[in-house]
Protein backbone atom coordinates (compact mmCIF):
# COMPACT_ATOMS: atom_id res chain seq x y z
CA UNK A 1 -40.59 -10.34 -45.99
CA UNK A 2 -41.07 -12.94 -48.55
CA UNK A 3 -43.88 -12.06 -51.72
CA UNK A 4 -46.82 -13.80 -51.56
CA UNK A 5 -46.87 -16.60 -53.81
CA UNK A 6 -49.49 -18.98 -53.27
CA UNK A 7 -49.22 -22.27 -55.26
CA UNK A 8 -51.02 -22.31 -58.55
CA UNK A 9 -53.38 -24.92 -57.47
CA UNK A 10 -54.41 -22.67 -54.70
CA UNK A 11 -55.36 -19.73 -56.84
CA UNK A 12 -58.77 -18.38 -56.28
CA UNK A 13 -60.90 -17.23 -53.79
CA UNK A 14 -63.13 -20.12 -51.93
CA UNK A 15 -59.95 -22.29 -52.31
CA UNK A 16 -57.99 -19.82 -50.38
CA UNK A 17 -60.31 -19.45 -47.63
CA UNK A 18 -61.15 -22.69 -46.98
CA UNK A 19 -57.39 -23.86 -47.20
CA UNK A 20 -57.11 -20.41 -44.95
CA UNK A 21 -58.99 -23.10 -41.99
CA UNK A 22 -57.59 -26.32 -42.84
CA UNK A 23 -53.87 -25.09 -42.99
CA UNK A 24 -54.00 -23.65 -39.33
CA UNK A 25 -56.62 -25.60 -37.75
CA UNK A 26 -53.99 -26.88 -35.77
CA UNK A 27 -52.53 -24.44 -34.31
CA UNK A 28 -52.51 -24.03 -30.97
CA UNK A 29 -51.25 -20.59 -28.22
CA UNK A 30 -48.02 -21.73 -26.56
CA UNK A 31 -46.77 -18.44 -24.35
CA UNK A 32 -47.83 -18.29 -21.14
CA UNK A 33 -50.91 -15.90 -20.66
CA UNK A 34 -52.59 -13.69 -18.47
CA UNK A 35 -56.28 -12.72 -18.43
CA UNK A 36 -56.47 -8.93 -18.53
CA UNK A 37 -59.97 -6.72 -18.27
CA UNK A 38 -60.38 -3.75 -19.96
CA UNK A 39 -63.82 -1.75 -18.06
CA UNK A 40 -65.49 0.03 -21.17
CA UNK A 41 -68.23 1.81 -19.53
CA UNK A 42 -71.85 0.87 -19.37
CA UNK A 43 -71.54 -2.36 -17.43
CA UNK A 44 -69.12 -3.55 -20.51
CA UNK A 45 -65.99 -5.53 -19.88
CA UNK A 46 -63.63 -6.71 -22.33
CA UNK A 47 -61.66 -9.90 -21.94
CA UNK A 48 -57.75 -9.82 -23.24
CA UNK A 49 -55.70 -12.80 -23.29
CA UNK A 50 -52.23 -11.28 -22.63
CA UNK A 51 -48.42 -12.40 -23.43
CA UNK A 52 -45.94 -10.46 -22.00
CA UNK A 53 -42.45 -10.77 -23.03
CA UNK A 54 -40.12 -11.41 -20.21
CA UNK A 55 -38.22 -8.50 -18.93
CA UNK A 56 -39.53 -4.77 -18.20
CA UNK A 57 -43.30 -4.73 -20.24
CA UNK A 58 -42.82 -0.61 -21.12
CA UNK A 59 -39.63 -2.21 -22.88
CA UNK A 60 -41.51 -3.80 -25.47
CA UNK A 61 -44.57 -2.52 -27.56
CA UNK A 62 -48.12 -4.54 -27.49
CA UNK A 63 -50.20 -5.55 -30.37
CA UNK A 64 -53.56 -6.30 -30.38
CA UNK A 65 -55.36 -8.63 -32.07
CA UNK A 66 -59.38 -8.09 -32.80
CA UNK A 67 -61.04 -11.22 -34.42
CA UNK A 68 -63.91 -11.71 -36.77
CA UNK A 69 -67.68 -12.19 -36.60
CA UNK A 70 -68.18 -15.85 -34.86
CA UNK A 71 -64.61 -15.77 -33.95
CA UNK A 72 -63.01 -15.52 -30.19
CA UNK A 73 -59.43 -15.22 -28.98
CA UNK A 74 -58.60 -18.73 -30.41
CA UNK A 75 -59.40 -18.14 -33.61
CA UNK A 76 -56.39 -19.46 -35.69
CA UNK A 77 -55.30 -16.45 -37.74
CA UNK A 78 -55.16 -14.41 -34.19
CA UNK A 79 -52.94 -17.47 -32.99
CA UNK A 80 -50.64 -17.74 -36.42
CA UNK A 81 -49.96 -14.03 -36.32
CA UNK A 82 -49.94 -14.17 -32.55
CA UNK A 83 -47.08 -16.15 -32.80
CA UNK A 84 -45.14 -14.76 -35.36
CA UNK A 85 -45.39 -11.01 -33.49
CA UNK A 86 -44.44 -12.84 -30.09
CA UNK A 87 -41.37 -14.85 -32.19
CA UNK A 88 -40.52 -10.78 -33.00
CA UNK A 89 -40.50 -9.38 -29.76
CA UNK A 90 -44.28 -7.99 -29.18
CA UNK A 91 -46.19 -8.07 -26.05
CA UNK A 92 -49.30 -9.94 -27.79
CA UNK A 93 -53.07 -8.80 -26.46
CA UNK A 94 -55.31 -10.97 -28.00
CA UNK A 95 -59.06 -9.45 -27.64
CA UNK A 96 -62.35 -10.84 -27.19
CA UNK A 97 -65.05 -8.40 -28.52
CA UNK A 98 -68.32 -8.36 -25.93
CA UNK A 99 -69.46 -11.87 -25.02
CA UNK A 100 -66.88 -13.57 -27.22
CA UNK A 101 -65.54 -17.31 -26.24
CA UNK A 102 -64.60 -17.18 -22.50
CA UNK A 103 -66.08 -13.51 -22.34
CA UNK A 104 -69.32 -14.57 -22.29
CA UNK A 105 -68.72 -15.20 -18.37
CA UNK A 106 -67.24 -11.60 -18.32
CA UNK A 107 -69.84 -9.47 -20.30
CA UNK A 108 -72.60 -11.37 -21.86
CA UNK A 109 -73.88 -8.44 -23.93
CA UNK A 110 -73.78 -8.58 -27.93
CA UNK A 111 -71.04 -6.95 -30.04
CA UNK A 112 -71.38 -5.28 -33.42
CA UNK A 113 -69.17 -3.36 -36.00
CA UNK A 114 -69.72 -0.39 -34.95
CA UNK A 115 -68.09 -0.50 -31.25
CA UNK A 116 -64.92 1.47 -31.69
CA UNK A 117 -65.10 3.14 -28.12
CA UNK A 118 -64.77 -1.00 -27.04
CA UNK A 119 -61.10 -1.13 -29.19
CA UNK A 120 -59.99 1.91 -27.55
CA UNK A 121 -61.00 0.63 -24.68
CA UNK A 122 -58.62 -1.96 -24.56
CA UNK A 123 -55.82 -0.23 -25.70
CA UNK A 124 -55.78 1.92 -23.34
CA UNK A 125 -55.64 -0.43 -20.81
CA UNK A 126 -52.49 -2.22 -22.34
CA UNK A 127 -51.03 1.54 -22.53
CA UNK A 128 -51.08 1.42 -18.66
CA UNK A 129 -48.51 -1.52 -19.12
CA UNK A 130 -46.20 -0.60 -22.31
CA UNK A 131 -45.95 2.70 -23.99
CA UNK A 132 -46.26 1.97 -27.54
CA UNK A 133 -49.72 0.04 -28.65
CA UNK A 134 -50.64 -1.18 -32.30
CA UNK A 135 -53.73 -2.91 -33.46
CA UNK A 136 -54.33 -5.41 -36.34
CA UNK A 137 -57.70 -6.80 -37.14
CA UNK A 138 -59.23 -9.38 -39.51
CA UNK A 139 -62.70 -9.47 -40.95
CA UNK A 140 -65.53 -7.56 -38.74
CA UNK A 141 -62.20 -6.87 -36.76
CA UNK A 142 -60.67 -5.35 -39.40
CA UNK A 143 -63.22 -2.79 -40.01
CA UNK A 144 -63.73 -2.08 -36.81
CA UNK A 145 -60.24 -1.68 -36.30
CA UNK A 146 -60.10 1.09 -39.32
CA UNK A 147 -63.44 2.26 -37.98
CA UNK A 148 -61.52 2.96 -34.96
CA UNK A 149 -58.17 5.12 -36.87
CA UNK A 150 -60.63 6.76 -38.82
CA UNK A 151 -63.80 7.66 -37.06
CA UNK A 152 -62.50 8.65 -33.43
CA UNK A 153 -59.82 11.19 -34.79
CA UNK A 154 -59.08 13.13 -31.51
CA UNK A 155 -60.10 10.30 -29.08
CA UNK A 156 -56.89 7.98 -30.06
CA UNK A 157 -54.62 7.25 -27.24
CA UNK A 158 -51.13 9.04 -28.35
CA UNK A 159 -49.14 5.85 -27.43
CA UNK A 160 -51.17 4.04 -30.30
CA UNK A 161 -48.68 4.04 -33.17
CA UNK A 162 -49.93 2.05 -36.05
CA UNK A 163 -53.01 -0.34 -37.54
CA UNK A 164 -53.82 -3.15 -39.96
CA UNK A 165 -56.86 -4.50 -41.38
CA UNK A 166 -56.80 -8.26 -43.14
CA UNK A 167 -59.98 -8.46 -45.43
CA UNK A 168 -61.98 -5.92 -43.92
CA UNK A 169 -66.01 -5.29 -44.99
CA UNK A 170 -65.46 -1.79 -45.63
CA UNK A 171 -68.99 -1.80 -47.04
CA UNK A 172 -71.35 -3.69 -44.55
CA UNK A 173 -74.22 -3.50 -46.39
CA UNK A 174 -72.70 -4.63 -50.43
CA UNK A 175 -70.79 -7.46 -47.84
CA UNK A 176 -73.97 -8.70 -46.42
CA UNK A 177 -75.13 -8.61 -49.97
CA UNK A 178 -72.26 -10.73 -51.21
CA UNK A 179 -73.04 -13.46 -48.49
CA UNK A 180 -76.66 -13.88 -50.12
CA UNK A 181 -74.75 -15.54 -53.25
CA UNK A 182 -75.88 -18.96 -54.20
CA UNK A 183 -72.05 -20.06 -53.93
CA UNK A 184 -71.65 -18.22 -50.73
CA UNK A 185 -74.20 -20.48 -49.13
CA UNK A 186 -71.86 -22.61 -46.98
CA UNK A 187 -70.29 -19.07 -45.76
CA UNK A 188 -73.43 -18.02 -44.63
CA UNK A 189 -75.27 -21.26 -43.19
CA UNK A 190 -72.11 -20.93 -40.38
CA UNK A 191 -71.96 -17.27 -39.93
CA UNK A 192 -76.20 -18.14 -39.38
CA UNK A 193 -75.91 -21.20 -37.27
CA UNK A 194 -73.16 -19.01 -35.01
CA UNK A 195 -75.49 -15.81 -34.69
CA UNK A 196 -78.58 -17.59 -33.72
CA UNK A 197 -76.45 -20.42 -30.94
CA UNK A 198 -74.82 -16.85 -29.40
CA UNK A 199 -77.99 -15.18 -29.29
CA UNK A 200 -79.85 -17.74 -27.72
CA UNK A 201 -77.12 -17.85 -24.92
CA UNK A 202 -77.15 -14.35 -24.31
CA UNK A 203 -80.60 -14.19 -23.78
CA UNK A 204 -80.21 -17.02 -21.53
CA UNK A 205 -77.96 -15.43 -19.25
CA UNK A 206 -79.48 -11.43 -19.47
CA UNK A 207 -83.44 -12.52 -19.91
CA UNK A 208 -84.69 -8.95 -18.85
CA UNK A 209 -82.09 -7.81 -21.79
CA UNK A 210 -82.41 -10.10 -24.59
CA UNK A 211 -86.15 -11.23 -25.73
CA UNK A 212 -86.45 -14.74 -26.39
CA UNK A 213 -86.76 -16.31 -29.78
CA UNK A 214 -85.93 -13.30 -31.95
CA UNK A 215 -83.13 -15.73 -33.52
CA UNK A 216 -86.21 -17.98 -34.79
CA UNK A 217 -86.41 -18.27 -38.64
CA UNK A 218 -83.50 -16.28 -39.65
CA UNK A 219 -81.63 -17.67 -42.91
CA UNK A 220 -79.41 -14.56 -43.73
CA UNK A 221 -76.66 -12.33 -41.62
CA UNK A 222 -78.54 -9.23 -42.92
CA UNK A 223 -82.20 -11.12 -41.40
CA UNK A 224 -79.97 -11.46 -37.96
CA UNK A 225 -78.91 -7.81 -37.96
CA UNK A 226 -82.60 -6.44 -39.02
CA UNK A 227 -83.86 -8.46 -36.06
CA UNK A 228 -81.15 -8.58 -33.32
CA UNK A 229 -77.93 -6.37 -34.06
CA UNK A 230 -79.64 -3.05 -35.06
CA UNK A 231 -82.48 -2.72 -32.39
CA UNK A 232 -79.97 -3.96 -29.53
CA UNK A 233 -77.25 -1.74 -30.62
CA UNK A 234 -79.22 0.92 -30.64
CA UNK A 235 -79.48 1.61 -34.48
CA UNK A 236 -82.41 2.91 -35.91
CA UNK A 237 -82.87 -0.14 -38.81
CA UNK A 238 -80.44 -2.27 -40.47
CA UNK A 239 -79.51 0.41 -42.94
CA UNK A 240 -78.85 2.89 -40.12
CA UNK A 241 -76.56 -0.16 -38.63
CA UNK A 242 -74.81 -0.54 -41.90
CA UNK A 243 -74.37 3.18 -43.12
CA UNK A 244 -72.82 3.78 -39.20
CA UNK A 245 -70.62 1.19 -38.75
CA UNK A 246 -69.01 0.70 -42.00
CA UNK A 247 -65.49 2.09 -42.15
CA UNK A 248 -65.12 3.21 -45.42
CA UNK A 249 -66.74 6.61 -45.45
CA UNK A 250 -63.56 6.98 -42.48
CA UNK A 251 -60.55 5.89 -44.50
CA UNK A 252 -59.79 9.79 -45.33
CA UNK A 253 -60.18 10.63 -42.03
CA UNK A 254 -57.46 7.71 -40.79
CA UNK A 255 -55.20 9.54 -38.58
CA UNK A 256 -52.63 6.70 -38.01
CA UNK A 257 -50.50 4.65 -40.27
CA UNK A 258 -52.31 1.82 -41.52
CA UNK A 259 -52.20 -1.51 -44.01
CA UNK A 260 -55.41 -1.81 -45.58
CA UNK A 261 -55.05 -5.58 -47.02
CA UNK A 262 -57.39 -7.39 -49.05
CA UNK A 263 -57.70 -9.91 -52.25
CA UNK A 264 -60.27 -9.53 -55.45
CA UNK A 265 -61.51 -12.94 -55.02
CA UNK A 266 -62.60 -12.68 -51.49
CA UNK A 267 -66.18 -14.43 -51.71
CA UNK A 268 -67.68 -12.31 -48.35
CA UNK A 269 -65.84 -8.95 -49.17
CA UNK A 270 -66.23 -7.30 -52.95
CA UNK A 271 -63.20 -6.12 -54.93
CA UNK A 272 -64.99 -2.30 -55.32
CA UNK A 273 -66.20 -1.76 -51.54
CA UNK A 274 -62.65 -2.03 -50.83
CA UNK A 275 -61.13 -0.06 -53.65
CA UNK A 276 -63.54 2.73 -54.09
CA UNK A 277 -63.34 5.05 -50.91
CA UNK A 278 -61.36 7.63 -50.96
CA UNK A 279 -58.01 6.92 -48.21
CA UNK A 280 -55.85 9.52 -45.87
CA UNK A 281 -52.03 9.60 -47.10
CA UNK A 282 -51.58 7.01 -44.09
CA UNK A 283 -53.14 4.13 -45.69
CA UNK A 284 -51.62 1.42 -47.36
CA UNK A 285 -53.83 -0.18 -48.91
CA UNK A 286 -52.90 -3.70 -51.26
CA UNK A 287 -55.41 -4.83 -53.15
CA UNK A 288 -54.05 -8.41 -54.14
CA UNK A 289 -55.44 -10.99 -57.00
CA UNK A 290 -56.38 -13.71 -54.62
CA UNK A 291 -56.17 -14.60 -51.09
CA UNK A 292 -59.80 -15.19 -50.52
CA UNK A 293 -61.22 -14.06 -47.14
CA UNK A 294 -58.42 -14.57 -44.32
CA UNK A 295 -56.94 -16.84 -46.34
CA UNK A 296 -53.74 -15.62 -47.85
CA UNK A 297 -52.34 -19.27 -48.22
CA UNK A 298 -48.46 -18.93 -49.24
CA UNK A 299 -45.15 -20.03 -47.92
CA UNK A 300 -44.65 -17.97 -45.03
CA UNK A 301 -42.46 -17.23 -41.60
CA UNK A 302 -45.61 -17.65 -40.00
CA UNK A 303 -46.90 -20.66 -38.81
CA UNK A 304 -49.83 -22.24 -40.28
CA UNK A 305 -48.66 -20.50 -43.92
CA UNK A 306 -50.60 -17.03 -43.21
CA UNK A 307 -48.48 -15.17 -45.29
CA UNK A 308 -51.15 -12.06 -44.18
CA UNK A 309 -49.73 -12.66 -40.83
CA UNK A 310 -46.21 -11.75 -42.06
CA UNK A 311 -46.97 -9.26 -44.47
CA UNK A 312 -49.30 -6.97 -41.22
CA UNK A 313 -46.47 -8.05 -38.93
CA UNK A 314 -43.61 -6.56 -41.01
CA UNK A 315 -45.57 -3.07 -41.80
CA UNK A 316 -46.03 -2.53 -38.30
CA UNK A 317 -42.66 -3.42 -37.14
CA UNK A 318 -41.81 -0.17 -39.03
CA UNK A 319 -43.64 1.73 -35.89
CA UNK A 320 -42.35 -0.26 -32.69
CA UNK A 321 -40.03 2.41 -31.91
CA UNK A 322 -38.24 0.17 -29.31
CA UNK A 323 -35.05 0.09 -30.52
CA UNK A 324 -34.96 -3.68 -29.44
CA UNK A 325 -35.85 -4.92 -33.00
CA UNK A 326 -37.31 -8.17 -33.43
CA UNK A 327 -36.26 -11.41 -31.38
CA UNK A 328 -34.81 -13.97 -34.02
């Protein structure tokens, strides 16, 4: 795996997200795909864009991807590592959490950060194909992803071998925080403008679920959760939605091998919610001097110059277990 070395003129943390988007915005998913549903009780269904590898599929182990908040299964760091782990070998499962992109026609209902039981849910179902299963998430998908390792303890499938988190808000409530920064304005305007456009189509679909115009007037991601994620998801405020569904107070409890990678200058994600928590032996986490949020801008084997793609991709080739090694 190559170091990360990002060019000096690329040093720093809104540079490296923003070149994060404009160096794989055109990307596109090549491998044929297959729509798989994972059922995760309570009238929820999960949509998974699959890529099998040809051959027997219990030959080859399955990664998942989870994306971010406003993302979907297109979202171009799912498609640059996507492609590097299906370049390798890996089945690739690339998940959509509730009502995300094309799943809005498959469950409509709203996601948060705190649905683990959803990620298991879908791994299991890709355990029904292949016996080996690892996860990597970026963002909200990251912490839900270590949410997941650390939180459900005895409920992990067996067959689910390893994890990875790429800039994960360990800390939802000092992340929401961070947003509120003059010079995080543009960062939140689109997180804002995304919330309140998703809302108002879920409510158009499920009308006896969702009441109508409770998206009006909100500026801030923490104004959205107050008013839509916390009472919907069954929190009892926004704290209560924060405190529950941030991972960190679960990274001792991890109970699966696990990157933990993140960079001091992310603008969305601060240096000490990351650092501070106290980890299980099984987590790896890198702490790097810049890389932004989901930026990680470098030469790279993977496409689009996500050298976070390579970096995830090579720790948890250390757990296939397939003996097939990666395709080259």
């Amino acid at each position: 795996m190559s170091a990360f070395r990002p060019h000096p003129w690329s040093i720093g943390g809104h540079r490296q997200t923003l070149l994060g988007y404009w160096s794989r915005r055109r990307l596109r998913w090549t491998p044929p795909t297959e729509d798989l549903v994972a059922e995760a009780g309570d009238d929820v269904s999960l949509l998974l864009r699959v890529s099998w590898q040809p051959g027997p599929r219990e030959a080859r182990p399955s990664l998942v991807l989870v994306h971010g908040l406003g993302g979907w299964d297109g979202a171009t760091y799912l498609l640059a590592t996507g492609l590097l782990a299906w370049s390798r070998g890996w089945h690739v499962a690339r998940m959509n959490m509730r009502g995300a992109g094309d799943a809005l026609a498959v469950c409509a209902r709203l996601y948060d950060a705190g649905l683990d039981s959803d990620l298991l849910a879908a791994v299991r179902v890709l355990l029904r194909h292949t016996p080996r299963v690892a996860v990597a998430g970026f963002s909200l998908g990251a912490g839900l992803t270590l949410l997941a390792a650390g939180r459900s303890g005895p409920r992990l499938p067996p067959g689910l071998v390893a994890v990875a988190g790429v800039s994960p808000p360990l800390d939802l409530a000092s992340c929401a925080g961070a947003l509120e920064r003059p010079d995080n304005r543009l960062y939140q305007w689109y997180f804002v403008r995304g919330l309140r456009s998703a809302y108002r189509e879920r409510q158009r679909r499920l009308p006896n679920l969702y009441e109508a115009g409770r998206e009006r007037g909100i500026r801030t991601v923490r104004e959205f959760d107050a008013a839509v994620t916390a009472p919907y998801g069954g929190y009892r405020d926004v704290d209560d939605y924060y405190a529950r569904a941030s991972a960190g107070p679960h990274l001792a409890s991890v109970a699966r091998p696990a990157l933990l990678l993140a960079a001091q200058d992310d603008p969305m994600i601060p240096a000490d919610s990351v650092a501070r928590w106290p980890a299980s032996p099984l987590v790896r986490r890198e702490l790097l001097p810049t890389g932004g949020h989901v930026g990680f801008v470098a030469p790279s084997a993977a496409p689009g110059r996500f050298w976070a793609a390579e970096r995830l991709v090579g720790f948890l080739e250390e757990f296939r277990e397939d003996g097939a090694g990666p395709r080259r």
